[in-house]
Protein backbone atom coordinates (compact mmCIF):
# COMPACT_ATOMS: atom_id res chain seq x y z
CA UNK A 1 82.32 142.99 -37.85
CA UNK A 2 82.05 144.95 -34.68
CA UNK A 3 85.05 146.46 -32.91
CA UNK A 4 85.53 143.55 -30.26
CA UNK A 5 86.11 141.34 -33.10
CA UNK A 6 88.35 143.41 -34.62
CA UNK A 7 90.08 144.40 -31.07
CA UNK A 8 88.67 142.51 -28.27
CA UNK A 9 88.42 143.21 -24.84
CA UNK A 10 91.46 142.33 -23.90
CA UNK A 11 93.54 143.97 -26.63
CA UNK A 12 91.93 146.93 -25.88
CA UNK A 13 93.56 146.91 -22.82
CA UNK A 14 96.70 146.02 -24.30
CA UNK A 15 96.39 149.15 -26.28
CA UNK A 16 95.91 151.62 -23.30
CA UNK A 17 98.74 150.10 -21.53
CA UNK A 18 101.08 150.36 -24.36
CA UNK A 19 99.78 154.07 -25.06
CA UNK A 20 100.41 155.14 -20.93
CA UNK A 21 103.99 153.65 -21.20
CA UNK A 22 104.77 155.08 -24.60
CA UNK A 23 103.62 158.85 -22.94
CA UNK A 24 106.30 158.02 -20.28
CA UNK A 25 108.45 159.48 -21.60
CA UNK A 26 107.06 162.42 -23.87
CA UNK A 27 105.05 164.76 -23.47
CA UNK A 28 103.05 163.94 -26.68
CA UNK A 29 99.71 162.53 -26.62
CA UNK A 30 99.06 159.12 -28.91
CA UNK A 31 95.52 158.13 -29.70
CA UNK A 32 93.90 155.36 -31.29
CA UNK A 33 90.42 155.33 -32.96
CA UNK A 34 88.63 152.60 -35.02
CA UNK A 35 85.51 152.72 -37.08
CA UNK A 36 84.21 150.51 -39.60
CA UNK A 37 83.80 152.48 -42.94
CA UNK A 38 85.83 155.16 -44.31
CA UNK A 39 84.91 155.47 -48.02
CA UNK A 40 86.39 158.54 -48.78
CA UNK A 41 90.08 159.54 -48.53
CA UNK A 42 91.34 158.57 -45.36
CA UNK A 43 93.36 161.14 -44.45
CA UNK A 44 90.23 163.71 -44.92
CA UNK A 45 88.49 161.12 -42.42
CA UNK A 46 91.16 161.31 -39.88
CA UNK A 47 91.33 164.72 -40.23
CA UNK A 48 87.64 165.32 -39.43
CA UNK A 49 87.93 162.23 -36.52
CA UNK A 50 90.52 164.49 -35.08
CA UNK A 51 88.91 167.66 -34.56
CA UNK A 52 85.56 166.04 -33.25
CA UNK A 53 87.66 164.52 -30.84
CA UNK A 54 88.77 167.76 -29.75
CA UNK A 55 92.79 166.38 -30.18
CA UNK A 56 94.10 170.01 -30.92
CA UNK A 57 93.40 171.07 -27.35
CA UNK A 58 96.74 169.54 -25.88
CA UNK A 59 99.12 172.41 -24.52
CA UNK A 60 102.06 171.87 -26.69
CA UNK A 61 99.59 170.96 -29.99
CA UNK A 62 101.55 167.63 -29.71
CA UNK A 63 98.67 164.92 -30.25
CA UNK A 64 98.91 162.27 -32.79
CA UNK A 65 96.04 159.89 -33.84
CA UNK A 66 96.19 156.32 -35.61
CA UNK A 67 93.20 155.75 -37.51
CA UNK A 68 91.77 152.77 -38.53
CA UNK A 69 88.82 151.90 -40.96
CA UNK A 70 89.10 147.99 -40.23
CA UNK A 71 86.19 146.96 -42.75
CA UNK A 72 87.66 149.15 -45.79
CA UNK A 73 91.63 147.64 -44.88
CA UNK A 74 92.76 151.93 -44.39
CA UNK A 75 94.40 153.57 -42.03
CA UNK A 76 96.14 156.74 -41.14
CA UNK A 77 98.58 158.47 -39.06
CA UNK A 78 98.11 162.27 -38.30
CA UNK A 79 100.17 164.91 -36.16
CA UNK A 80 98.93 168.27 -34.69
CA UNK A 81 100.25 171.25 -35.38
CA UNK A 82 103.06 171.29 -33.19
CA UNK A 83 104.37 168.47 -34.42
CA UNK A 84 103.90 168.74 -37.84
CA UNK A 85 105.98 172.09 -37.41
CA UNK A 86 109.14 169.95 -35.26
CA UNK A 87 109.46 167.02 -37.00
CA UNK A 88 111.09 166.64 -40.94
CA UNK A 89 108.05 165.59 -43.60
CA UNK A 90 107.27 161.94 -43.73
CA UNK A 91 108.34 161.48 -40.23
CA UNK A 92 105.81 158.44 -39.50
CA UNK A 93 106.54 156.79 -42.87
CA UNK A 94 108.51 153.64 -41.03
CA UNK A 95 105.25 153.80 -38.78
CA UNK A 96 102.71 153.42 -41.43
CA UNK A 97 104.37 150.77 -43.49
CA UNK A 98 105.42 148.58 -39.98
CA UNK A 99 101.35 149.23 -39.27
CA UNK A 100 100.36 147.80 -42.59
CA UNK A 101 102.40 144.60 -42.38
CA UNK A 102 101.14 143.73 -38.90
CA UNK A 103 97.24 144.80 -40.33
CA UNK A 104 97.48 142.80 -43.26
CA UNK A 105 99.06 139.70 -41.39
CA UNK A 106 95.42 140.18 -39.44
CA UNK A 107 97.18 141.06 -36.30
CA UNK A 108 95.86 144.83 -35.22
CA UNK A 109 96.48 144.52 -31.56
CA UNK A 110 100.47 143.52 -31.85
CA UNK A 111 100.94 146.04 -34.85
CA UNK A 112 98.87 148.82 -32.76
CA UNK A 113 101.00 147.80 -29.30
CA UNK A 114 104.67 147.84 -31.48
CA UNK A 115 103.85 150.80 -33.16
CA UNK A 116 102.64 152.87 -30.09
CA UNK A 117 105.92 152.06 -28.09
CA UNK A 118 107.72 153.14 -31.24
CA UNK A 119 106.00 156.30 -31.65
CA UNK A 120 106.83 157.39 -27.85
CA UNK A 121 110.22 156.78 -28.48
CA UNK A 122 110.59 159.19 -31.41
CA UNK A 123 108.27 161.52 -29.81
CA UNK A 124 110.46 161.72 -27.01
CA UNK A 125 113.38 163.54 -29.21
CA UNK A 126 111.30 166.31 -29.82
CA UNK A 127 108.85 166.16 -26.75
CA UNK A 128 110.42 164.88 -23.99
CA UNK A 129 108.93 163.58 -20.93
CA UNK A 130 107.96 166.57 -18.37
CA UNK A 131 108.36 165.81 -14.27
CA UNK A 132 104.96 167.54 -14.01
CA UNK A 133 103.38 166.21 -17.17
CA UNK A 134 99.98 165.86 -17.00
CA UNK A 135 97.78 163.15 -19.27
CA UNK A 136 95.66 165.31 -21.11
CA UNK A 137 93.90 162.87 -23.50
CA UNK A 138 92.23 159.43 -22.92
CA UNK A 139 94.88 156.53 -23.03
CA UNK A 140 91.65 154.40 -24.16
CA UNK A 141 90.55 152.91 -27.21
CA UNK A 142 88.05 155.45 -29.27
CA UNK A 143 85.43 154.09 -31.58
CA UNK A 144 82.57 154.95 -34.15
CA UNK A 145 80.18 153.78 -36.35
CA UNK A 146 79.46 157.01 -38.28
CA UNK A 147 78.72 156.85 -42.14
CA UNK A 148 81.51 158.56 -43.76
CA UNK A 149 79.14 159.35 -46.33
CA UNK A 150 77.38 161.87 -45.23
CA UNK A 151 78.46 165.66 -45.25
CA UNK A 152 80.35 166.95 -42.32
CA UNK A 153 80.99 170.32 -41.74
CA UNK A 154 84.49 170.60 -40.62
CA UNK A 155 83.95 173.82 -39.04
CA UNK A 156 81.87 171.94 -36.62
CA UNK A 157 84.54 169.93 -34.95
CA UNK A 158 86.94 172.66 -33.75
CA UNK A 159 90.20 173.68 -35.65
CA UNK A 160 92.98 171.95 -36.19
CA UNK A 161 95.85 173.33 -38.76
């Protein structure tokens, strides 16, 4: 399955609208990034997705990616470092679960959109929106098609903590 059957066109956009009105009003960044395959633990995958997108280079550390390995049925969420140091520990549990539902009902786009909008909201308690705030990562869709299964050095993709 490629990624415009998965997302199409169209919800793609839906996506980067929902991701520019949910940064209204923080000054967190929210990303979303599909692939294909992730065979291995997903949250090592994210991890790795993460840094070779270069997401730890935000000001405040505040970047937070959704994952999703569409033909495997995983998915992640994943904080930077300055979040992960503000907010209490399973902070996007109600996120993750409200994700699943909408990805097992086969209805990414909606789940993607809902949980987005929901994610700027609680961002906003502990990064709120800045008059000067600039966009510092893409509001777009990312994708791959990398094989999970071959080695990675980490060290290669930046560092994130």
């Amino acid at each position: 399955m490629a990624l415009v059957d998965f997302i199409p066109s169209e919800g793609q956009r839906r996506i980067a609208d929902a991701i520019t009105a949910a940064e209204r009003h923080t000054t967190g960044e929210i990303c979303v990034h599909v692939t294909p395959r992730c065979r291995g633990d997903v949250m090592k995958r994210a991890a790795r997705t993460f840094n070779r997108l270069h997401l730890y280079t935000t000001k405040r550390r505040n970047a937070v990616l959704i994952f999703v390995a569409y033909e495997d049925r995983k998915f992640a969420i994943l904080g930077d470092a300055g979040i992960n140091e503000a907010v209490p520990e399973g902070f996007w549990d109600s996120e993750v679960d409200e994700l699943g539902k909408y990805l097992k009902a086969g209805r990414p786009v909606d789940g993607l959109c809902e949980i987005i909008a929901h994610m700027g909201e609680r961002l906003s308690e502990y990064f709120p929106g800045e008059r000067d705030d600039e966009n510092e990562l893409s509001n777009e869709v990312t994708f791959d098609d990398l094989d999970d299964d071959i080695e990675i050095d980490d060290n290669d993709y930046g560092n994130m903590e």
